[in-house]
Structure formats: structure tokens, C-alpha cells
Protein backbone atom coordinates (compact mmCIF):
# COMPACT_ATOMS: atom_id res chain seq x y z
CA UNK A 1 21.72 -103.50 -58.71
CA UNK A 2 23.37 -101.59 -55.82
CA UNK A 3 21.16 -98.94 -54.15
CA UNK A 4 22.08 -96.00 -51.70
CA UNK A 5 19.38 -96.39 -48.61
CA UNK A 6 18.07 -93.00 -47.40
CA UNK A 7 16.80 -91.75 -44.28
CA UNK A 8 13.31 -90.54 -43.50
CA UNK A 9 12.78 -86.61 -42.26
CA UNK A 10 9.92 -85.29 -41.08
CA UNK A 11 9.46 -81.79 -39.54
CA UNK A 12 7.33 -78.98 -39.24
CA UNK A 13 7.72 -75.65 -41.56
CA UNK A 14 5.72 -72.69 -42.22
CA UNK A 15 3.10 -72.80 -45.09
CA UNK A 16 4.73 -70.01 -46.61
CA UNK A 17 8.09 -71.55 -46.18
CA UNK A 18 6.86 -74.79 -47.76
CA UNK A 19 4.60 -73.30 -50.93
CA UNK A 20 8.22 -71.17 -51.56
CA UNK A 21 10.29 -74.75 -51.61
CA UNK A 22 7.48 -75.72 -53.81
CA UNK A 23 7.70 -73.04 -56.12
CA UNK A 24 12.12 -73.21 -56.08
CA UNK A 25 11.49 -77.27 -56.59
CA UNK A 26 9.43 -76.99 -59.47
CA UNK A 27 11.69 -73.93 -61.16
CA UNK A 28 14.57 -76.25 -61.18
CA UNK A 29 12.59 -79.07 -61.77
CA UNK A 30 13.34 -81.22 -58.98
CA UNK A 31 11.20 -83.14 -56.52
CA UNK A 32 10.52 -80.97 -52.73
CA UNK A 33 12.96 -83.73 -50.99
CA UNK A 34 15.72 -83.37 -53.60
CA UNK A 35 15.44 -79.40 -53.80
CA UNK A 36 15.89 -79.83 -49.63
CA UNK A 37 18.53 -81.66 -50.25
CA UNK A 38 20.27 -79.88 -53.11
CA UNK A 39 19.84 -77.05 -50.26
CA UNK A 40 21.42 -78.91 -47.52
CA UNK A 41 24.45 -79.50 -49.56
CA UNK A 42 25.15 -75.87 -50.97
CA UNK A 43 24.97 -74.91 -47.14
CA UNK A 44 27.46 -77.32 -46.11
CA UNK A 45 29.85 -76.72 -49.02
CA UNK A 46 29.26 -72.74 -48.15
CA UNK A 47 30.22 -73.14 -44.84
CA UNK A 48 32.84 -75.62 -44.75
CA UNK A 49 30.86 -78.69 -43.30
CA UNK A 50 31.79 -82.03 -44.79
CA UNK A 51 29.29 -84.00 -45.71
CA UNK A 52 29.97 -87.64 -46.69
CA UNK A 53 29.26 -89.38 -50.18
CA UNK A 54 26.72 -91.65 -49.75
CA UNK A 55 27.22 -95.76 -49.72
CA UNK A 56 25.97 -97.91 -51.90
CA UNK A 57 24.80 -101.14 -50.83
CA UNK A 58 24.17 -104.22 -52.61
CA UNK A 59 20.88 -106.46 -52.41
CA UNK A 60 21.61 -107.73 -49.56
CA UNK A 61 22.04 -105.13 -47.66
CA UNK A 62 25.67 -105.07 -47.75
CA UNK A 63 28.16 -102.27 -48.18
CA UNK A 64 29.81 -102.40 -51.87
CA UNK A 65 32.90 -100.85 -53.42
């Protein structure tokens, strides 16, 4: 079964900040990284930055159709 790999993100953000991606994650029912990057996207597409679909690759690490 092909699978896309991801990349790992770690920063520092306001507890405020945070407990309100919380609260928008769980409204739209969505995990905290996918609501970040549900939010990533609708910037990009907002302001005209292209963003790649993602690869899949197969078990072996390989790059598939």
C-alpha cells in the first residue's frame, strides 16, 4: 500500500494561540496537525503560493505513479 511520508514540525506558540487551534481543531473535527495544515493550505491558495500535491511512495520507499 503506497503511503505519502510527512515531515516533522516543531515550534513554539503562545498558550493562547495553541488552546484557540485546539478549540478550531476540535469544531471541525480534525486532529491539531491537520487543522495546521488545513490552515497552511487556505493561506497559500489565498495568496497565490503553490503548494505541491504530495507523493506517494511505495514500500520501498520509492516514488509511485
Amino acid at each position: 500500500m503506497a503511503t505519502t511520508k510527512t515531515a516533522t514540525l516543531t515550534f513554539r506558540i503562545d498558550p493562547s494561540l495553541k488552546e484557540a487551534l485546539r478549540a478550531a481543531a476540535y469544531q471541525e473535527h480534525r486532529s491539531i496537525a491537520n487543522m495546521v495544515e488545513v490552515l497552511i493550505r487556505d493561506y497559500c491558495d489565498a495568496n497565490g503560493i503553490a503548494v505541491p500535491a504530495p507523493q506517494n511512495t511505495d514500500n520501498n520507499g520509492e516514488q509511485s505513479a
